[in-house]
N, C-alpha and C. Protein backbone atom coordinates (compact mmCIF):
# COMPACT_ATOMS: atom_id res chain seq x y z
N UNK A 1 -83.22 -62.25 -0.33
CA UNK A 1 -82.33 -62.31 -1.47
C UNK A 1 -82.27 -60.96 -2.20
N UNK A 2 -83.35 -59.84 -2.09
CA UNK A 2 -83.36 -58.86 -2.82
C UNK A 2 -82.58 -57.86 -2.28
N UNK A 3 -82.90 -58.04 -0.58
CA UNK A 3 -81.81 -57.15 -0.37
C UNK A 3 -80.52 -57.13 -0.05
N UNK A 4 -79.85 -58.74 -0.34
CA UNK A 4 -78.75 -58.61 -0.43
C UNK A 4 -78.03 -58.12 -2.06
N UNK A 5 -78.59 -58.59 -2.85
CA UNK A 5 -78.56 -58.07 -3.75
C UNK A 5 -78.40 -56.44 -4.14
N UNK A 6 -79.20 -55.71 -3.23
CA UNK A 6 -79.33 -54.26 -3.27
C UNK A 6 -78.41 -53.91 -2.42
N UNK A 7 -77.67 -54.95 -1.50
CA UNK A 7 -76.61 -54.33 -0.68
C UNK A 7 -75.46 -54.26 -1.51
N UNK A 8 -75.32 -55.75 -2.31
CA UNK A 8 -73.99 -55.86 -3.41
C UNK A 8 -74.50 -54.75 -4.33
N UNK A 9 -75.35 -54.46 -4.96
CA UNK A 9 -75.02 -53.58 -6.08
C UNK A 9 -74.65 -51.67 -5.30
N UNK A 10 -75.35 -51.25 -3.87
CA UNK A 10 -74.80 -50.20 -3.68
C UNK A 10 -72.94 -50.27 -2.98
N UNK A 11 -72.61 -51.63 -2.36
CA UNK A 11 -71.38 -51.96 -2.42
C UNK A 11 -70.50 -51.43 -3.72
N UNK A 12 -70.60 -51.96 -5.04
CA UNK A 12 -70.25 -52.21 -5.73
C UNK A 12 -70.10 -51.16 -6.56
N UNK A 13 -71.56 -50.46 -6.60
CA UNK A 13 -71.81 -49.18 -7.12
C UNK A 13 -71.05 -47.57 -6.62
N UNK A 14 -71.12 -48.15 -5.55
CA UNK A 14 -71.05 -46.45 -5.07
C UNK A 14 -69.46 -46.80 -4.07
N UNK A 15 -69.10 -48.04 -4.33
CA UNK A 15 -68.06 -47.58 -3.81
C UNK A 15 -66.91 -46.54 -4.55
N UNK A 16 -66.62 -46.79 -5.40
CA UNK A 16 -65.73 -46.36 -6.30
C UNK A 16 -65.90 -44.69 -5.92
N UNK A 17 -67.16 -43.82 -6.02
CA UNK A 17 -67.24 -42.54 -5.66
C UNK A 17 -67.29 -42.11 -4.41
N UNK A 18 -67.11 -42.87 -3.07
CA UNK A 18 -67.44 -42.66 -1.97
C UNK A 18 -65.97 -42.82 -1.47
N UNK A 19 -65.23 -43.72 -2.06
CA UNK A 19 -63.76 -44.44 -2.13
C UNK A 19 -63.02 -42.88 -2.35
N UNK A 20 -63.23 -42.23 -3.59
CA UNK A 20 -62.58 -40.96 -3.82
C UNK A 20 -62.61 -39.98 -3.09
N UNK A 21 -64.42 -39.37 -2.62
CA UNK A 21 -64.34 -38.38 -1.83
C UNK A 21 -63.43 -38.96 -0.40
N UNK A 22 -63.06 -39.60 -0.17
CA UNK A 22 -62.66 -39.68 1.66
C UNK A 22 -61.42 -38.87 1.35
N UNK A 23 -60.91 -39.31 -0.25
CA UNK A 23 -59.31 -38.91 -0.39
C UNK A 23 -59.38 -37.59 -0.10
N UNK A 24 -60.16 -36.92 0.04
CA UNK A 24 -60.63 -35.09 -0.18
C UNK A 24 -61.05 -34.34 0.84
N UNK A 25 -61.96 -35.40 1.47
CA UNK A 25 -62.35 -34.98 2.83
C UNK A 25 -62.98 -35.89 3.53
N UNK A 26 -63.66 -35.54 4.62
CA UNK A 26 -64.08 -36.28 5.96
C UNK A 26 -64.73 -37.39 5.27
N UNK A 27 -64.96 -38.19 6.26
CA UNK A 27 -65.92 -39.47 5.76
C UNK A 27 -67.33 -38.96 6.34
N UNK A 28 -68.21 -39.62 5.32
CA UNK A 28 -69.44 -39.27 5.80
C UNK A 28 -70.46 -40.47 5.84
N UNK A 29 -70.74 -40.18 7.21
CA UNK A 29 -72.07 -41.77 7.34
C UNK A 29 -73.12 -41.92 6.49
N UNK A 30 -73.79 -40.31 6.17
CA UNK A 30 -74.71 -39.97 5.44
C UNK A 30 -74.86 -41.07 3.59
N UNK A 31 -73.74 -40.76 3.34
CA UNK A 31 -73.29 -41.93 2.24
C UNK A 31 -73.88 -43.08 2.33
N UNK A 32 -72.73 -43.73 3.75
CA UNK A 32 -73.05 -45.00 3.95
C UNK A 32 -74.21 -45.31 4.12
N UNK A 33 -75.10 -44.47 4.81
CA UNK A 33 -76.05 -44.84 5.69
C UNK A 33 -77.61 -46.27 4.63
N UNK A 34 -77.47 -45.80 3.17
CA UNK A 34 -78.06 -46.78 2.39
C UNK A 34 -77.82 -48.65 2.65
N UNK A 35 -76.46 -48.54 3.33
CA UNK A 35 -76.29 -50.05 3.33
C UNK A 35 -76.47 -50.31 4.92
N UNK A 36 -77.46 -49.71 5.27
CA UNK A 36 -77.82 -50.09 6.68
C UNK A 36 -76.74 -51.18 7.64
N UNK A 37 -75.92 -50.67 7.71
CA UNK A 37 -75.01 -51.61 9.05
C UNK A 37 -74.88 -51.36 10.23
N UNK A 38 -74.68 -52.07 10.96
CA UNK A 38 -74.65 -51.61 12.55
C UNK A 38 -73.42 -51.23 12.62
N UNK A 39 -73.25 -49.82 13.83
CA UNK A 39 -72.28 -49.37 14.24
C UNK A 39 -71.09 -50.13 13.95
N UNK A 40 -71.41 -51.14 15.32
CA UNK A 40 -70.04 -51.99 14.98
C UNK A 40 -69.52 -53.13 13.66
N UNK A 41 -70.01 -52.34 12.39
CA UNK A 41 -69.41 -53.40 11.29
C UNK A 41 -68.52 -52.63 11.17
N UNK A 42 -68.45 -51.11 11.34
CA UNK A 42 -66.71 -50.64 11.02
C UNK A 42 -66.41 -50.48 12.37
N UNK A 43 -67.02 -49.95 13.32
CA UNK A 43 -66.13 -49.73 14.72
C UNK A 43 -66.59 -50.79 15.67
N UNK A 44 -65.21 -51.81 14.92
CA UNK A 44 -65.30 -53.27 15.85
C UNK A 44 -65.58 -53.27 17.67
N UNK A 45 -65.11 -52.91 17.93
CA UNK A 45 -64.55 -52.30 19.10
C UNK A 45 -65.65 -51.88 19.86
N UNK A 46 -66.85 -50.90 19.13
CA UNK A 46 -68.10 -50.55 19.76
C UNK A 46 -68.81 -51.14 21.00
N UNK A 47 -69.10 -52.56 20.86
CA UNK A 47 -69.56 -53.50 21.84
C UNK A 47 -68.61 -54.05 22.86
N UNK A 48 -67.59 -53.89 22.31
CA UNK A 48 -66.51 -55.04 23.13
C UNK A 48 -65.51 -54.23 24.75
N UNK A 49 -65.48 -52.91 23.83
CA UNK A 49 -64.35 -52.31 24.70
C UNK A 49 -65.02 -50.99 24.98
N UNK A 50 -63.93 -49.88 25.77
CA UNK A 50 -63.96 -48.70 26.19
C UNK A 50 -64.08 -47.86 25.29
N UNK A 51 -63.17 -47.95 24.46
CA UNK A 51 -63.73 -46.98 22.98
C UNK A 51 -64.16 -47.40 21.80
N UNK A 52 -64.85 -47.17 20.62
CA UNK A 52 -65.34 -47.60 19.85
C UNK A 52 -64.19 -47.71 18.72
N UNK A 53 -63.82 -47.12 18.84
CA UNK A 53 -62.19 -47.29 17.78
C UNK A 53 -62.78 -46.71 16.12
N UNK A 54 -61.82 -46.55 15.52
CA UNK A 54 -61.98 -45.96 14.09
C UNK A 54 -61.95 -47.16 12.91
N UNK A 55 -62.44 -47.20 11.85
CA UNK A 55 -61.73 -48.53 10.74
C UNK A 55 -60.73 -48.04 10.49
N UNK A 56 -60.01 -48.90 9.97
CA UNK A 56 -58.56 -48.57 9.38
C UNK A 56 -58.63 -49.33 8.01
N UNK A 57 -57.84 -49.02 7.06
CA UNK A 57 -57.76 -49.10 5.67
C UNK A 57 -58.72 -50.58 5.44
N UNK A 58 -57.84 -51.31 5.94
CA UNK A 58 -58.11 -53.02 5.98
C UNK A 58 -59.48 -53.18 5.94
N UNK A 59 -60.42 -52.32 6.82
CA UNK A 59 -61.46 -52.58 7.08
C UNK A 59 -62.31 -52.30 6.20
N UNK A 60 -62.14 -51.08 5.18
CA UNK A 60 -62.72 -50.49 4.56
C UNK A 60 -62.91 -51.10 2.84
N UNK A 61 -61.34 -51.76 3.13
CA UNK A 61 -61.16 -52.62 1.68
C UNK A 61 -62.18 -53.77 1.48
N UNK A 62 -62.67 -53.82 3.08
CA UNK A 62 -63.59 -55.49 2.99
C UNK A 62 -64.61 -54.82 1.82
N UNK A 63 -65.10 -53.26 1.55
CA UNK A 63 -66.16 -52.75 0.24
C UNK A 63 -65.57 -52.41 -0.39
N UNK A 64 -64.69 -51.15 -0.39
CA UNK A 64 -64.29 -50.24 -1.53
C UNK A 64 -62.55 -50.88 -1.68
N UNK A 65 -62.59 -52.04 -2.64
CA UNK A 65 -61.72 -52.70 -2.89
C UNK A 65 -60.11 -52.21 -3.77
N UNK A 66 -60.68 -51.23 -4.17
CA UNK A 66 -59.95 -50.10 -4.63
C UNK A 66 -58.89 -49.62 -4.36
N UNK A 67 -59.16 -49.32 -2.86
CA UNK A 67 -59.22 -48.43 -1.72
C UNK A 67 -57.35 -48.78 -1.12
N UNK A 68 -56.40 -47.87 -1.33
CA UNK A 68 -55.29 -47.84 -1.33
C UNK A 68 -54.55 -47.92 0.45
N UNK A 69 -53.82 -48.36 1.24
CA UNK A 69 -53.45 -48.06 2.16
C UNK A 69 -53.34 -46.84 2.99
N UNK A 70 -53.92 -45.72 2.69
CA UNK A 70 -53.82 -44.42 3.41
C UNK A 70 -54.83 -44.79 4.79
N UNK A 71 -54.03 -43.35 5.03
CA UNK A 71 -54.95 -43.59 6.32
C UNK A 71 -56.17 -42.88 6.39
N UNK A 72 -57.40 -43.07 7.09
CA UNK A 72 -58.97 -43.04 6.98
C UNK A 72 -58.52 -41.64 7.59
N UNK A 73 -59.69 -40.52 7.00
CA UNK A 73 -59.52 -39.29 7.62
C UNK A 73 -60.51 -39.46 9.11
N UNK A 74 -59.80 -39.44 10.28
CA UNK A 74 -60.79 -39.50 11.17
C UNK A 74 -60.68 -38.54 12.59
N UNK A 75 -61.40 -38.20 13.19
CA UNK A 75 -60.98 -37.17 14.31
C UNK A 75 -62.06 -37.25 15.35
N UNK A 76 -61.53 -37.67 16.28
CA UNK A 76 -62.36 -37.66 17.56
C UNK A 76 -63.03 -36.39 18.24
N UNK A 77 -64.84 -36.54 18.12
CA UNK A 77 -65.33 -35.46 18.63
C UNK A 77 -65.71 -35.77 19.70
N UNK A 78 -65.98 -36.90 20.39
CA UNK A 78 -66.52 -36.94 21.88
C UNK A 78 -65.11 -36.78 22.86
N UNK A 79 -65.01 -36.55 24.07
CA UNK A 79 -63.82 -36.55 24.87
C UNK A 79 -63.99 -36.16 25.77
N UNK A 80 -63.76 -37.23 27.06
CA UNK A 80 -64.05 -36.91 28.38
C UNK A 80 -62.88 -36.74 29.31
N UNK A 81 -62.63 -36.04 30.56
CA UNK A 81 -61.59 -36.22 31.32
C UNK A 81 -60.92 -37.50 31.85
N UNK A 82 -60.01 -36.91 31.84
CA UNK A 82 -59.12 -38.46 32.02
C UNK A 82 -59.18 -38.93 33.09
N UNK A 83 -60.65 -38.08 34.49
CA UNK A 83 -60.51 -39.03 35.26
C UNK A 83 -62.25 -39.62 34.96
N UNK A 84 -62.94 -39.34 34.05
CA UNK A 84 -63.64 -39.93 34.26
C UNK A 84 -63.46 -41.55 33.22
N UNK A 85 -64.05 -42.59 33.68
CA UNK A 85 -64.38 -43.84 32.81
C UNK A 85 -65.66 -44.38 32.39
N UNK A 86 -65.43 -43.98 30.86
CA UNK A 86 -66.59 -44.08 30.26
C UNK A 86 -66.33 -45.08 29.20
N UNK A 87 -67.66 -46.14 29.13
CA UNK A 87 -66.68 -47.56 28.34
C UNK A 87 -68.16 -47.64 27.13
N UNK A 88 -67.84 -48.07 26.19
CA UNK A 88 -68.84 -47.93 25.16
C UNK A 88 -69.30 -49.50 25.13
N UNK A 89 -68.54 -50.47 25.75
CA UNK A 89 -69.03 -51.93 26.20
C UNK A 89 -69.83 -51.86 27.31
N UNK A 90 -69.38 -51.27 28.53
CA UNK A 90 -70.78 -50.85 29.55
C UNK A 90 -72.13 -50.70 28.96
N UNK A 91 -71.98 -49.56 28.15
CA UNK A 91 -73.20 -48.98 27.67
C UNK A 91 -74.28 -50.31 26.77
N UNK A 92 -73.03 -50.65 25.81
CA UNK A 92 -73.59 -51.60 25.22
C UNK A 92 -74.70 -52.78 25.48
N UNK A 93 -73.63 -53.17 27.25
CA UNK A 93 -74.29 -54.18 27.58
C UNK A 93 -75.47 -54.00 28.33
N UNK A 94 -75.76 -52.76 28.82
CA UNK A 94 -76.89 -52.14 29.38
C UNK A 94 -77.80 -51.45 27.97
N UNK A 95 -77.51 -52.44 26.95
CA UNK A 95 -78.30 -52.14 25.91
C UNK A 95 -79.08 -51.13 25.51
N UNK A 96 -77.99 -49.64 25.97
CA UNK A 96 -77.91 -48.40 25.50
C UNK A 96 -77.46 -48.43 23.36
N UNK A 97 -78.32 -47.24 22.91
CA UNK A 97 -77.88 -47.47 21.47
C UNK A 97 -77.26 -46.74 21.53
N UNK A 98 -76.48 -47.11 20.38
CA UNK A 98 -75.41 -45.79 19.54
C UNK A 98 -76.48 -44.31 19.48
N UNK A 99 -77.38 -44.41 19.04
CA UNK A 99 -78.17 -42.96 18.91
C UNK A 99 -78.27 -42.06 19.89
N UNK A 100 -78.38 -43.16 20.98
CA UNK A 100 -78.93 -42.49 22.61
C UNK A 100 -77.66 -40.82 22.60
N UNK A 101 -76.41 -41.51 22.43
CA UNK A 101 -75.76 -40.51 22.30
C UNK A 101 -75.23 -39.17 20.90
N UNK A 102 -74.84 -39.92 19.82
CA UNK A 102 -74.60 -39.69 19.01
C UNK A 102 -75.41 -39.37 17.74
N UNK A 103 -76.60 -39.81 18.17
CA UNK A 103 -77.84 -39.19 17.46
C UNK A 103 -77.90 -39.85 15.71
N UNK A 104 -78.41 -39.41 15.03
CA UNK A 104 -78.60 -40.04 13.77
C UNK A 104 -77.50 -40.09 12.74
N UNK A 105 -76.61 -40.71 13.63
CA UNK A 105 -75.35 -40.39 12.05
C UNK A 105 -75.95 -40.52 10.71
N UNK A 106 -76.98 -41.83 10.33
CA UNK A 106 -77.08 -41.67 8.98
C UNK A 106 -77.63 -40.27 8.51
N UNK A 107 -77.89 -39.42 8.97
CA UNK A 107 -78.31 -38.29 8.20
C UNK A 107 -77.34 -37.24 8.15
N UNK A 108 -75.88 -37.32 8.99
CA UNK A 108 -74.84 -36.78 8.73
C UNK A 108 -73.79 -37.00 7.96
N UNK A 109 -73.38 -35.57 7.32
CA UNK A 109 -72.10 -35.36 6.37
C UNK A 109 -70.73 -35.40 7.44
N UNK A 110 -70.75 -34.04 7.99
CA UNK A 110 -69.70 -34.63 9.20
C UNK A 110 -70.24 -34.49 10.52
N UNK A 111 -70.15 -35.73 11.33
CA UNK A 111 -70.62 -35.11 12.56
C UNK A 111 -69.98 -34.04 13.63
N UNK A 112 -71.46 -34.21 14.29
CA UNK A 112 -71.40 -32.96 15.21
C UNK A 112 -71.63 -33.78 16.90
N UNK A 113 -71.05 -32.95 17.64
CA UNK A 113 -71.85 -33.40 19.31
C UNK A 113 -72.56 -33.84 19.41
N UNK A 114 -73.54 -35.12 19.65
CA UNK A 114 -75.23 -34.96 19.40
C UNK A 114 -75.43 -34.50 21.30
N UNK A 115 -75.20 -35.48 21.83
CA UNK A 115 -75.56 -35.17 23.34
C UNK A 115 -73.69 -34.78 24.20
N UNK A 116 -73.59 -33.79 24.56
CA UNK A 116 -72.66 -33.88 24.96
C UNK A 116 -72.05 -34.64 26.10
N UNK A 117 -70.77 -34.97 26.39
CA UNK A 117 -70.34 -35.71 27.25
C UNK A 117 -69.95 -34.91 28.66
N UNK A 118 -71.15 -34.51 29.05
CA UNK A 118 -70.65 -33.65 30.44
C UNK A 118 -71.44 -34.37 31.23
N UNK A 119 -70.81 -33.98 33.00
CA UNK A 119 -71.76 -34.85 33.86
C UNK A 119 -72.69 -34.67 33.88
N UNK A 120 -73.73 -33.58 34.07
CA UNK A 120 -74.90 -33.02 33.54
C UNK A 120 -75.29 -34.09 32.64
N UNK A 121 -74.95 -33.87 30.96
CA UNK A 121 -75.74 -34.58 30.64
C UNK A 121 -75.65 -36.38 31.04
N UNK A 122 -74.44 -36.75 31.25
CA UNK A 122 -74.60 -38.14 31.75
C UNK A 122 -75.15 -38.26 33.00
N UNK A 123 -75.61 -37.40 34.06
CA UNK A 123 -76.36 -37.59 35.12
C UNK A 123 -77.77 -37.76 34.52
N UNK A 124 -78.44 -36.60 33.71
CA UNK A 124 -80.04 -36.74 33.27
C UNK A 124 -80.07 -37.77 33.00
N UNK A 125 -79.19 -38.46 31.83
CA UNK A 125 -79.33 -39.95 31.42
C UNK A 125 -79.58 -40.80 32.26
N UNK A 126 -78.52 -41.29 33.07
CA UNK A 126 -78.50 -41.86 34.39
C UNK A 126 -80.04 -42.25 35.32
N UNK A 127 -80.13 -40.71 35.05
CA UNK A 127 -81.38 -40.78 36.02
C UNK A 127 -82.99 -40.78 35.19
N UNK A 128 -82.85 -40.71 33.68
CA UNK A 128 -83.87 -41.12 32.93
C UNK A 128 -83.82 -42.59 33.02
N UNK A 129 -83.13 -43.34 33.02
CA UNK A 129 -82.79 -44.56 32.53
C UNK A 129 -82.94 -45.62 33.71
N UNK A 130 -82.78 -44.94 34.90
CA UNK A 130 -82.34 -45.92 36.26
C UNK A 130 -80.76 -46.55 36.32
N UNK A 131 -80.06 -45.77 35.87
CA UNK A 131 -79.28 -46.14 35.82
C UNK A 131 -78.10 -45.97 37.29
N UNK A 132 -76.89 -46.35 37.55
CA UNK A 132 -76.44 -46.07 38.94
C UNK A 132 -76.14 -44.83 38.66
N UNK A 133 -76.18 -44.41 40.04
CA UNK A 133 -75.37 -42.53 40.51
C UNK A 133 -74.26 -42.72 40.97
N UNK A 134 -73.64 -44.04 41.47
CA UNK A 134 -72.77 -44.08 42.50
C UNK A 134 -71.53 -43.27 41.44
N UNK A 135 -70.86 -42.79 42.01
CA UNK A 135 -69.64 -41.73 41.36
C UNK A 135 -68.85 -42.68 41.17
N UNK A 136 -68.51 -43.75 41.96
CA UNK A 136 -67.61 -44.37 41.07
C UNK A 136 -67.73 -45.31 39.95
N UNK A 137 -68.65 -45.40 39.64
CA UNK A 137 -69.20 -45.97 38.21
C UNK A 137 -68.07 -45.13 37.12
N UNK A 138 -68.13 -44.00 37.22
CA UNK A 138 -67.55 -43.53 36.27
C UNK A 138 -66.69 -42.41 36.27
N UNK A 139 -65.99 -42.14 37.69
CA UNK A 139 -64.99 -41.91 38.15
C UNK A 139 -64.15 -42.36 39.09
N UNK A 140 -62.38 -42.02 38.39
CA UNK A 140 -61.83 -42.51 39.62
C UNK A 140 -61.74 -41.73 40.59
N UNK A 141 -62.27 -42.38 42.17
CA UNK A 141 -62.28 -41.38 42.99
C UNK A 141 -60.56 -41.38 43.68
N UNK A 142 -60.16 -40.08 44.70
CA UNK A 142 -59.01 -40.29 45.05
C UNK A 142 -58.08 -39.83 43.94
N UNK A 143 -58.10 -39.34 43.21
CA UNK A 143 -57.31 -38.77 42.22
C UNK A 143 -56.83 -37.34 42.64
């Protein structure tokens, strides 16, 4: 009960100033990171599908109620070739974390690369992990 309580009052509290800076600049996890949520409470998408997807206004209103129809400042830093297929539901379900790659968002303002998306590094992984080599896991071959 206490810490929902401590979730509603930094909800409640800090939305209003966290609501403003986005209008200004990037969003930052670092902020959020006090109301401890999993990845996928804003990027629905995380577990389910190929990309993790961005929130969009709607989503954001579920806290910072305020919070006007614009659009979320957001910009994709990971990006792989278009022939490779890389699915963030795979990963998921091979109960890979968000960190493994992307490293500690809560302690970031804006992020950065954490592990990059090259075969290199998705081979070390691969092969730390036991994971498959077969190439077509995550390319299309014949292209």
């Amino acid at each position: 009960m206490a810490k929902l309580a401590f979730l509603l009052f930094m909800l409640f509290a800090a939305a209003p100033a966290i609501a403003a800076e986005g209008a200004n600049g990037p969003f930052s996890h670092k902020r959020h990171a006090p109301l401890k949520l999993k990845c996928s409470f804003c990027h629905k998408t995380a577990e389910k599908q190929e990309r993790a997807g961005f929130p969009d206004a709607v989503q954001c209103r579920s806290c910072h109620v305020d919070m006007t129809d614009r659009a979320i400042p957001a910009e994709r830093i990971y990006r792989v070739a278009d022939f490779v297929n890389f699915s963030h539901a795979a990963h998921a379900a091979g109960k890979v974390e968000c960190q493994t790659c992307h490293g500690d968002v809560g302690r970031q303002d804006t992020l950065k690369v954490e592990r990059p998306p090259t075969m290199t590094a998705c081979v070390t992984c691969h092969k730390e992990n036991k994971a498959t080599l077969v190439c077509n896991a995550c390319h299309e071959l014949g292209q």
